[in-house]
N, C-alpha and C. Protein backbone atom coordinates (compact mmCIF):
# COMPACT_ATOMS: atom_id res chain seq x y z
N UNK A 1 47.22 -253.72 90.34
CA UNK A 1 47.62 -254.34 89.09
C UNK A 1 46.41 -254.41 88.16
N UNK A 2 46.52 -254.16 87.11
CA UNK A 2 45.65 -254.45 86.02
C UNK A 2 45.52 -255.42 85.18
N UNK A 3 44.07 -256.04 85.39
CA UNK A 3 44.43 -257.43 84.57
C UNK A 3 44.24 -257.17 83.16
N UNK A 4 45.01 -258.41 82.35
CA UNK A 4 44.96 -258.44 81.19
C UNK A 4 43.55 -259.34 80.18
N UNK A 5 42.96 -260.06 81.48
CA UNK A 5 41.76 -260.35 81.23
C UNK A 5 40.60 -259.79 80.60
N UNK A 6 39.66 -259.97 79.74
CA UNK A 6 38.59 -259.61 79.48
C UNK A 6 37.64 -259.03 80.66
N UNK A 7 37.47 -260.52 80.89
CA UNK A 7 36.62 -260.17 82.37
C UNK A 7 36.37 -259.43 83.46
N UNK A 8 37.72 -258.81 83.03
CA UNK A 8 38.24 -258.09 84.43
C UNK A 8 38.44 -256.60 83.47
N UNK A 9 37.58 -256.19 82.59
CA UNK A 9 38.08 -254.89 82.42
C UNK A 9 36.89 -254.53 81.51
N UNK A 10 36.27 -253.17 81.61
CA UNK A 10 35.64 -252.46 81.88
C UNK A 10 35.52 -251.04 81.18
N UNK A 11 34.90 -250.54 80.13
CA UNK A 11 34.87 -249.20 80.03
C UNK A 11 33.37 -247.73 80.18
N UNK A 12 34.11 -246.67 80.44
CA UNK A 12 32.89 -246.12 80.71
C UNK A 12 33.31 -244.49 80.16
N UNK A 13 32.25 -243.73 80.13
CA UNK A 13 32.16 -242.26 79.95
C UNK A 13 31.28 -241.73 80.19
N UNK A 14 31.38 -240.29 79.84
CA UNK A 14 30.06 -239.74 80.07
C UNK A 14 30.52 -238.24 79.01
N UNK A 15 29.06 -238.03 78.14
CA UNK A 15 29.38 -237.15 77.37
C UNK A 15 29.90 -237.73 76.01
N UNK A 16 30.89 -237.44 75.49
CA UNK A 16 31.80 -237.31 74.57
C UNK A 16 32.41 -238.58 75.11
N UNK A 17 32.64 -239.02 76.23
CA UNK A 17 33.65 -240.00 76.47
C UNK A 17 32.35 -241.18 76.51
N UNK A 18 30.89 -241.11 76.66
CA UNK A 18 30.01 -242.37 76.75
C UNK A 18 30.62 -242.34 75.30
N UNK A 19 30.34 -241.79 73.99
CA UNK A 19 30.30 -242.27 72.77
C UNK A 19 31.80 -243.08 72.70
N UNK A 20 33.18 -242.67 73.54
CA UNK A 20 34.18 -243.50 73.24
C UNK A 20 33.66 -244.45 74.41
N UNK A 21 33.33 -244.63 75.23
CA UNK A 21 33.37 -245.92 75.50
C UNK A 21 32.66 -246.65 74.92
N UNK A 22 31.34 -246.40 74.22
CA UNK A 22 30.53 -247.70 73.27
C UNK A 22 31.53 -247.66 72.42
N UNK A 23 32.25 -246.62 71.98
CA UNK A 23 33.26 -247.50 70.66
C UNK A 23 34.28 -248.55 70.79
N UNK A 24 34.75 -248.15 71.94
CA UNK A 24 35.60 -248.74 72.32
C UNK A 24 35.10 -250.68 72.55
N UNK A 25 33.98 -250.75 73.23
CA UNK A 25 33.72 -251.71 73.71
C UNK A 25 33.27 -252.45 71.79
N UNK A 26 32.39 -251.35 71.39
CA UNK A 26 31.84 -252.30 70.24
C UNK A 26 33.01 -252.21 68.79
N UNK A 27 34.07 -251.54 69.32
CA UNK A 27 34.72 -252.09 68.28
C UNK A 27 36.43 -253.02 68.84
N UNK A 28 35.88 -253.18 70.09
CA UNK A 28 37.21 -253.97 70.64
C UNK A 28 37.42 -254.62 71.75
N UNK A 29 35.56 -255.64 71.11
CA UNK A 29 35.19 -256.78 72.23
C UNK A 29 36.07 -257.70 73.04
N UNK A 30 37.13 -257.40 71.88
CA UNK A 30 38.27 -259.08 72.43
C UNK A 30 38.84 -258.37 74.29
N UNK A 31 38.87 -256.74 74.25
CA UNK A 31 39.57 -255.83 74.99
C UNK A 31 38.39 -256.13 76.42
N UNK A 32 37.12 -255.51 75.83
CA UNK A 32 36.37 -254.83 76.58
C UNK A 32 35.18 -255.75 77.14
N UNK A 33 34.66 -255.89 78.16
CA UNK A 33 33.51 -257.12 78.91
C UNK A 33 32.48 -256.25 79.01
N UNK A 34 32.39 -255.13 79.41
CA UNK A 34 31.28 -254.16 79.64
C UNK A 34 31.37 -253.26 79.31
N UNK A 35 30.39 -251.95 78.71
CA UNK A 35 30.64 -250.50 78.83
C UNK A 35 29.21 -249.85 78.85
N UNK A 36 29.65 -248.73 79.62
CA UNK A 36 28.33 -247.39 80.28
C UNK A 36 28.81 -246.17 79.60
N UNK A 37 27.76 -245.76 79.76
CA UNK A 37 27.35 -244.73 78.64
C UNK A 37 26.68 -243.47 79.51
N UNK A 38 27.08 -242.22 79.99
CA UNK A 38 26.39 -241.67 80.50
C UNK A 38 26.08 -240.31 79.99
N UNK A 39 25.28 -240.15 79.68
CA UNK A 39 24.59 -238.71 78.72
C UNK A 39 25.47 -238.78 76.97
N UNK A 40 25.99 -239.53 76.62
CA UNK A 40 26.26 -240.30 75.53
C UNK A 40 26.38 -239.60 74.41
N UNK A 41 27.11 -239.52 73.50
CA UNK A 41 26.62 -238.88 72.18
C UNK A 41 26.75 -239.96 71.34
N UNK A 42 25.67 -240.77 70.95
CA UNK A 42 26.43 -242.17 70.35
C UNK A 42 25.61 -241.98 68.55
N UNK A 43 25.04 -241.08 68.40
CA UNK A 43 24.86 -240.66 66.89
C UNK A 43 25.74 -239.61 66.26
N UNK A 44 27.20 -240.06 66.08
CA UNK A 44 27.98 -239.18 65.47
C UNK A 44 27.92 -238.77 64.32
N UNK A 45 27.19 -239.45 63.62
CA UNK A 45 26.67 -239.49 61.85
C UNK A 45 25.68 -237.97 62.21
N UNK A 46 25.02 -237.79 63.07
CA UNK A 46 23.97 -236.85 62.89
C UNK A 46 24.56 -235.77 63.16
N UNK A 47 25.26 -235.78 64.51
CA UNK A 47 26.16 -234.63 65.00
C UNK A 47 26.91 -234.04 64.34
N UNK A 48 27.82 -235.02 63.18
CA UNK A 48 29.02 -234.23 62.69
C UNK A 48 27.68 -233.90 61.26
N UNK A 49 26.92 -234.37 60.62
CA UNK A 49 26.15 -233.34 59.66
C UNK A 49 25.54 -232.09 60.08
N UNK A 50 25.37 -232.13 61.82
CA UNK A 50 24.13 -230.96 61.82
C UNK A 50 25.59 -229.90 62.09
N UNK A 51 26.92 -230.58 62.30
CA UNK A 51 27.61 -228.93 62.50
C UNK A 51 28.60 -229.19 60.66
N UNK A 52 27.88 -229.49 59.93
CA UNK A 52 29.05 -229.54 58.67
C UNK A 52 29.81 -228.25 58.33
N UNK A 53 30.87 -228.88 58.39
CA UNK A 53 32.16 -227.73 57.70
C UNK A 53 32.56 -227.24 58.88
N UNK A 54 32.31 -227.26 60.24
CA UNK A 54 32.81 -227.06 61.27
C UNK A 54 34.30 -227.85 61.53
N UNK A 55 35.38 -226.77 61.60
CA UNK A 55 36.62 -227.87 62.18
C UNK A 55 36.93 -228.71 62.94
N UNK A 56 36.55 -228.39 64.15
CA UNK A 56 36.60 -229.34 65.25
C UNK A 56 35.47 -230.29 65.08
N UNK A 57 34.82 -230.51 64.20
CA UNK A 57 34.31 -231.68 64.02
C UNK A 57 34.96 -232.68 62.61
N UNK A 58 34.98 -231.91 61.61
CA UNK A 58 36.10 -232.32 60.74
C UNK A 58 37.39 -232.91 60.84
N UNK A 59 37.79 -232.37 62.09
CA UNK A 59 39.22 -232.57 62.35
C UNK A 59 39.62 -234.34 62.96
N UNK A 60 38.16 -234.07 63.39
CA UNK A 60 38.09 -235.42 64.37
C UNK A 60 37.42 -236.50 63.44
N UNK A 61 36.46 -236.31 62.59
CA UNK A 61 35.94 -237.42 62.15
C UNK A 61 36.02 -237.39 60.98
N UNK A 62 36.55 -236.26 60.39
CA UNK A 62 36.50 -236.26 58.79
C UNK A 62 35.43 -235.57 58.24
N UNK A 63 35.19 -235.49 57.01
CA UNK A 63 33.74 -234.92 56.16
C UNK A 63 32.28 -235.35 56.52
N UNK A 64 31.65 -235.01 56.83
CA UNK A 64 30.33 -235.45 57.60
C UNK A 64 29.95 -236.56 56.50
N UNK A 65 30.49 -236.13 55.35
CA UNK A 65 29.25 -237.41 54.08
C UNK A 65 29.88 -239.07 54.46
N UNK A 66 30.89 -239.23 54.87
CA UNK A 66 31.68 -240.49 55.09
C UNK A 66 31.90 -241.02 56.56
N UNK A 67 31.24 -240.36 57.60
CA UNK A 67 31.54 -241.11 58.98
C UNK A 67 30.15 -242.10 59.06
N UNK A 68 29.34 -241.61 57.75
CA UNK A 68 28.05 -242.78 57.93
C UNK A 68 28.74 -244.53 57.68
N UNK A 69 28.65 -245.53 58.10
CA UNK A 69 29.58 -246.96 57.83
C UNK A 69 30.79 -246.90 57.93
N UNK A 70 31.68 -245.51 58.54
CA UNK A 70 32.79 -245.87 58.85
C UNK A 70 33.03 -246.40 60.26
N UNK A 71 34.26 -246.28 60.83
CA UNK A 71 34.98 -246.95 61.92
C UNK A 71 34.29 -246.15 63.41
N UNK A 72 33.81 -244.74 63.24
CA UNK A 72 33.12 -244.02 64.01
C UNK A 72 31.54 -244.43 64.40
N UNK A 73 31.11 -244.69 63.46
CA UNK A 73 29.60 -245.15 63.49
C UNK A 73 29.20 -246.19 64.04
N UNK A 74 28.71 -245.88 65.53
CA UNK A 74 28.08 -246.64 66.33
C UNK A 74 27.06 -247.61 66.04
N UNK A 75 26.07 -247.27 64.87
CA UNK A 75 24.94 -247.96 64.87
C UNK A 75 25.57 -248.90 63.81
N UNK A 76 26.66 -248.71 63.00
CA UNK A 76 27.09 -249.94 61.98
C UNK A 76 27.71 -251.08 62.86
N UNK A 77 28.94 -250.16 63.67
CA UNK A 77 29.37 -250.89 64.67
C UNK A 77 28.88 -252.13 65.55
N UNK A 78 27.55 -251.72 65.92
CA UNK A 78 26.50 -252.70 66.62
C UNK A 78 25.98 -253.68 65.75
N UNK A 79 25.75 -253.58 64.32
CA UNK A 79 25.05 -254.01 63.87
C UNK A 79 26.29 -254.78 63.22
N UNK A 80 27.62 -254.75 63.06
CA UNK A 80 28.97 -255.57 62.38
C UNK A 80 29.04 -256.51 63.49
N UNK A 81 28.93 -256.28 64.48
CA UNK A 81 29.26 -257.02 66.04
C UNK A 81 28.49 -258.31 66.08
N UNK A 82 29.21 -259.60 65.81
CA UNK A 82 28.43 -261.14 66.01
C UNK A 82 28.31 -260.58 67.25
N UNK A 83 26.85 -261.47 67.35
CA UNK A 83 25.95 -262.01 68.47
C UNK A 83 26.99 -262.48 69.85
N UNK A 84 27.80 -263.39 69.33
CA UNK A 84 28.40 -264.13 70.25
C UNK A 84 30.05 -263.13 71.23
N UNK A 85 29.96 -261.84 70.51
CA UNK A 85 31.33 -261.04 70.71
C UNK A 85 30.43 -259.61 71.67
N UNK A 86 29.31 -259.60 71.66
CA UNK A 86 28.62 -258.55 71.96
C UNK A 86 28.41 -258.18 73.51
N UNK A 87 29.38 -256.97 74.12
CA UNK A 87 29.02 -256.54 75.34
C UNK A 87 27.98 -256.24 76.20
N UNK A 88 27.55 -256.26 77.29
CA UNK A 88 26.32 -255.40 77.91
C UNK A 88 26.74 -254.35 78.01
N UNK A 89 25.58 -253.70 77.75
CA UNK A 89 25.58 -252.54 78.07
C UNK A 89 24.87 -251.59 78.81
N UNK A 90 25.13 -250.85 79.39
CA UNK A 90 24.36 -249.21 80.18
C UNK A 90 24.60 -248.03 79.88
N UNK A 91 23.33 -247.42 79.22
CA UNK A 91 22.91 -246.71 79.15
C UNK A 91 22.13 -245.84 80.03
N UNK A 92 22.58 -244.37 80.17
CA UNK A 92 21.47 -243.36 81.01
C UNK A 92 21.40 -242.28 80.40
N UNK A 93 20.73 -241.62 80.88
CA UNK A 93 20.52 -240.05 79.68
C UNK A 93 19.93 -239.70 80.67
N UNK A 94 19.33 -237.93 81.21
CA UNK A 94 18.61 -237.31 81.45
C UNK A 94 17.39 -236.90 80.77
N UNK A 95 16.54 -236.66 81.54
CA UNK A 95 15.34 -236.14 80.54
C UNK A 95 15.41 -234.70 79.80
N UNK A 96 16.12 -233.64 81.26
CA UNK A 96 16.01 -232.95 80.16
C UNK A 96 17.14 -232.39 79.52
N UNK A 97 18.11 -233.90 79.23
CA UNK A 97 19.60 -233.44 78.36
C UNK A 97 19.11 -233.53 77.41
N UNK A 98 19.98 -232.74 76.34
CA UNK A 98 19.76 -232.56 74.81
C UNK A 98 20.15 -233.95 73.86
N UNK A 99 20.48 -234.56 74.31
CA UNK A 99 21.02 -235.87 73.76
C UNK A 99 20.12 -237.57 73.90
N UNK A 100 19.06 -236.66 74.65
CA UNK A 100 17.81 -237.89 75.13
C UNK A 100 17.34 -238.67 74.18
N UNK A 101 17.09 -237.71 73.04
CA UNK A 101 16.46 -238.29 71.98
C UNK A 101 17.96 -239.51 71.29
N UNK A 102 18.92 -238.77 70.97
CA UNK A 102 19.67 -239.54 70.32
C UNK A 102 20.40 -240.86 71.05
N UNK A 103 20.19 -241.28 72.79
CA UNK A 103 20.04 -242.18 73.31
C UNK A 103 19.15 -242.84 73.64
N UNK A 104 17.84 -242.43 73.29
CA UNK A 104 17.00 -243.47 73.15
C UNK A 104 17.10 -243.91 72.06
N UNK A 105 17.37 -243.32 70.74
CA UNK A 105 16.82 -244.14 69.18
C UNK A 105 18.51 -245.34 69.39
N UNK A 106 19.31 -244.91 69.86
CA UNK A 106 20.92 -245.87 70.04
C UNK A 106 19.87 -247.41 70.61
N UNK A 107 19.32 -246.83 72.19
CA UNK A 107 18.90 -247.65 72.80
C UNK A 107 18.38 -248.98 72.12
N UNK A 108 17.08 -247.96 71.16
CA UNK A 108 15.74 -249.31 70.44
C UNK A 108 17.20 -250.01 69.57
N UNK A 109 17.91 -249.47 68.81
CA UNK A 109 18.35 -249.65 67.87
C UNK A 109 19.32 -251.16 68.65
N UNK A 110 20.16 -250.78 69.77
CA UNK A 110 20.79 -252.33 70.27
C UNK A 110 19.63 -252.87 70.93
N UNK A 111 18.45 -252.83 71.12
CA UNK A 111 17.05 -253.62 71.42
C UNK A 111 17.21 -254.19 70.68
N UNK A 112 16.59 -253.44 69.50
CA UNK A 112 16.40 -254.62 68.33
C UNK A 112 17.73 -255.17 67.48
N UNK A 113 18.96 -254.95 68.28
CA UNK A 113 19.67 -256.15 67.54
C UNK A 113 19.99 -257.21 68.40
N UNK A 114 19.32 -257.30 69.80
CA UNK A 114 19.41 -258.55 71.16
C UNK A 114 20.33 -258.02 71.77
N UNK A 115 21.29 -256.66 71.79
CA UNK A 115 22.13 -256.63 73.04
C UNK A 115 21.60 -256.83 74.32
N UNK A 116 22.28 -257.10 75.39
CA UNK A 116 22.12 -257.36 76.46
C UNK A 116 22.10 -255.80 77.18
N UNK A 117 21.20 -255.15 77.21
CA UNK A 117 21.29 -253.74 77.26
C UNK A 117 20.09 -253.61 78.52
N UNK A 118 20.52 -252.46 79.23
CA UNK A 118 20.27 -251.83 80.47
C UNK A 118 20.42 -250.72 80.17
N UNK A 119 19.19 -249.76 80.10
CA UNK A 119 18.90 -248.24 79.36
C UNK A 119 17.94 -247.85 80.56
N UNK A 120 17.95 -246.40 81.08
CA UNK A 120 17.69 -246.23 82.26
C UNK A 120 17.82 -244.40 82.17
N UNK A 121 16.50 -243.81 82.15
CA UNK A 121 16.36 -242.39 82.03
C UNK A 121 15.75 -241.93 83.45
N UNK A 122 15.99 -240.47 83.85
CA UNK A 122 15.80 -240.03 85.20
C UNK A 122 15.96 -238.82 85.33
N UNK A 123 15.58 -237.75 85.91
CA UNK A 123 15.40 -236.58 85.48
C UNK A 123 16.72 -235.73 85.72
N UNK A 124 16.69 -234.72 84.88
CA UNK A 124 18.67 -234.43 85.26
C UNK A 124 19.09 -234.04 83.48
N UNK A 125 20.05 -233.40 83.63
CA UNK A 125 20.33 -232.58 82.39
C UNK A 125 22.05 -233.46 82.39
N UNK A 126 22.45 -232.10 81.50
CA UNK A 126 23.69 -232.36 81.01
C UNK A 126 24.85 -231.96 81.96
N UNK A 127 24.83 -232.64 82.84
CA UNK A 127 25.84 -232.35 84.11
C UNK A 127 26.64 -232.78 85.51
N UNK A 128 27.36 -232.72 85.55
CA UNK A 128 28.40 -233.45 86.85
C UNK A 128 27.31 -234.12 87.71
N UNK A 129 26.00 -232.89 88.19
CA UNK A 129 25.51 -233.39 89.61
C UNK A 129 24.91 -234.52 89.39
N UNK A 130 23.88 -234.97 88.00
CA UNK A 130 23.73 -236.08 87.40
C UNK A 130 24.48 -237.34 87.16
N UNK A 131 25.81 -237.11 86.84
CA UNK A 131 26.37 -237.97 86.49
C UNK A 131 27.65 -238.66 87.68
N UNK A 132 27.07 -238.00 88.65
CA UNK A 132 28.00 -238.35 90.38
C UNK A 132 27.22 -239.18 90.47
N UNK A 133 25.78 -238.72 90.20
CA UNK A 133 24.77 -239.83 91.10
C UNK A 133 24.42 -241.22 90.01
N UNK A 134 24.84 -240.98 88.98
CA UNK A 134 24.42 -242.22 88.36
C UNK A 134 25.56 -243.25 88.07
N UNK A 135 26.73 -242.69 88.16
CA UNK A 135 27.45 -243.38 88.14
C UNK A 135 27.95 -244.35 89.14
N UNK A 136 26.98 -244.41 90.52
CA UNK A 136 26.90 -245.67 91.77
C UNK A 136 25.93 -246.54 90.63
N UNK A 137 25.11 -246.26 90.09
CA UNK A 137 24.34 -247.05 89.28
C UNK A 137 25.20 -247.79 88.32
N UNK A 138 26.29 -247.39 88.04
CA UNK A 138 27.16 -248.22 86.97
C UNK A 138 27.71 -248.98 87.62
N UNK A 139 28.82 -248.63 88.84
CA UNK A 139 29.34 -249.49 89.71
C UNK A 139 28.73 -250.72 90.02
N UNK A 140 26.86 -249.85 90.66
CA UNK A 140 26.59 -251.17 90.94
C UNK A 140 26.00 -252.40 89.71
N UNK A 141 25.89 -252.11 88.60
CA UNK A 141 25.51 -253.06 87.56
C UNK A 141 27.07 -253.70 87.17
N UNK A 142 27.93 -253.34 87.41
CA UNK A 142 29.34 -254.16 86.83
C UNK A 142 29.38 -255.19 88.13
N UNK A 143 30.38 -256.31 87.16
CA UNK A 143 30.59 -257.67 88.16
C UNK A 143 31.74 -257.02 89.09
N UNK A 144 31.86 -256.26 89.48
CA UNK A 144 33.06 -255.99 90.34
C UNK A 144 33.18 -257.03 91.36
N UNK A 145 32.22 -257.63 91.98
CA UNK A 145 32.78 -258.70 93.14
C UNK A 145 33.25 -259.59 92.44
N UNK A 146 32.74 -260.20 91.81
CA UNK A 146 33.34 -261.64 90.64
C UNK A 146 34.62 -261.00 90.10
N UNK A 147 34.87 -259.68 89.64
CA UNK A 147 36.40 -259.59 89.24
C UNK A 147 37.43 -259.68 90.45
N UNK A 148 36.99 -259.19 91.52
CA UNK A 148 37.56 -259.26 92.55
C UNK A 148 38.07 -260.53 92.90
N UNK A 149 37.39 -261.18 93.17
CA UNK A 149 37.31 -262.92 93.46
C UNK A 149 38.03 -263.38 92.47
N UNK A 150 38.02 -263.40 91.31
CA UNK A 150 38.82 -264.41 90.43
C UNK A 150 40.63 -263.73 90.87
N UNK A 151 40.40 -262.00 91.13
CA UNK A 151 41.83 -261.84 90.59
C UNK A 151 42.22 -262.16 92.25
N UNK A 152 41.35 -262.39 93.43
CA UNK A 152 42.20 -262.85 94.46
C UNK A 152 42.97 -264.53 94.28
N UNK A 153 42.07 -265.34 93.55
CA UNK A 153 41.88 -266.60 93.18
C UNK A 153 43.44 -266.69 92.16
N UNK A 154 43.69 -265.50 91.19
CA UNK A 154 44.99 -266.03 90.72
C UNK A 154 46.03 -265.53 91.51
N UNK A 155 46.12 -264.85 92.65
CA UNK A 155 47.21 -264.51 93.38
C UNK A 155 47.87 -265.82 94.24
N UNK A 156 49.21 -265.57 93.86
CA UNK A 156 50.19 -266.47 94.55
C UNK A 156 50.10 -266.51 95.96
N UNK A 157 50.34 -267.77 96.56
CA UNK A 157 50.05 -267.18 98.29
C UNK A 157 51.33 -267.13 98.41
């Protein structure tokens, strides 16, 4: 069963899906308690300019000049997000993935707005064998025993 709780729910990706899960979490705190990020693309403002006029990037986010402060943009996102609504987060990247740079500057950037952030680089590219092994690292940073426990705690005997 799936709870309807905060507490008890959780998002994650890797790739294309880390950037939806920080969106997800930072634009739908009431939903989301945690989210991980693994090899991440969380600067979509840069991505969709460096391929402009490309469709499949168009298609998805619109004209590169306008995903800067829109609903896509992670770093506005973080920075719209009260203090008091704001998820932890995990972060990992490889060293030598192509996306290192643009998860570290994400990283400083929820540094310096006080997220509760766990950022964590290790050598490893853009790929499955990386992201098998880091993702025990996510498991183990989520409250999974405490969700466990509460949702045995509301079961009927």
């Amino acid at each position: 069963m799936l709870s309807p709780r905060r507490e008890d729910t959780f998002v994650a990706g890797l790739s294309m899906g880390g950037y939806g899960a920080l969106k997800c979490a930072l634009r739908a705190p009431e939903v989301f308690s945690r989210a991980a990020s693994l090899s991440g693309a969380p600067d979509i403002t840069g991505i969709c300019a460096e391929n402009e006029g490309e469709p499949y990037w168009t298609d998805i986010f619109g004209p590169s000049d306008g995903v800067e402060g829109s609903i896509n943009d992670l770093y506005a996102a973080a920075r719209e997000l009260p203090p008091s609504r704001r998820p932890p987060i995990y972060m990992w990247c490889g060293t030598e993935d192509g996306l290192l740079e643009d998860n570290r500057r994400f990283g400083a950037h929820l540094k310096a707005l006080n997220y509760d952030l766990t950022y964590e680089e290790s050598p490893g590219g853009h790929d499955w064998r990386c992201w098998d092994a880091q993702i025990q690292r996510v498991l183990n940073w989520l409250p999974l025993n405490a969700a466990r426990s509460d949702a045995d705690e509301r079961k009927e005997p």
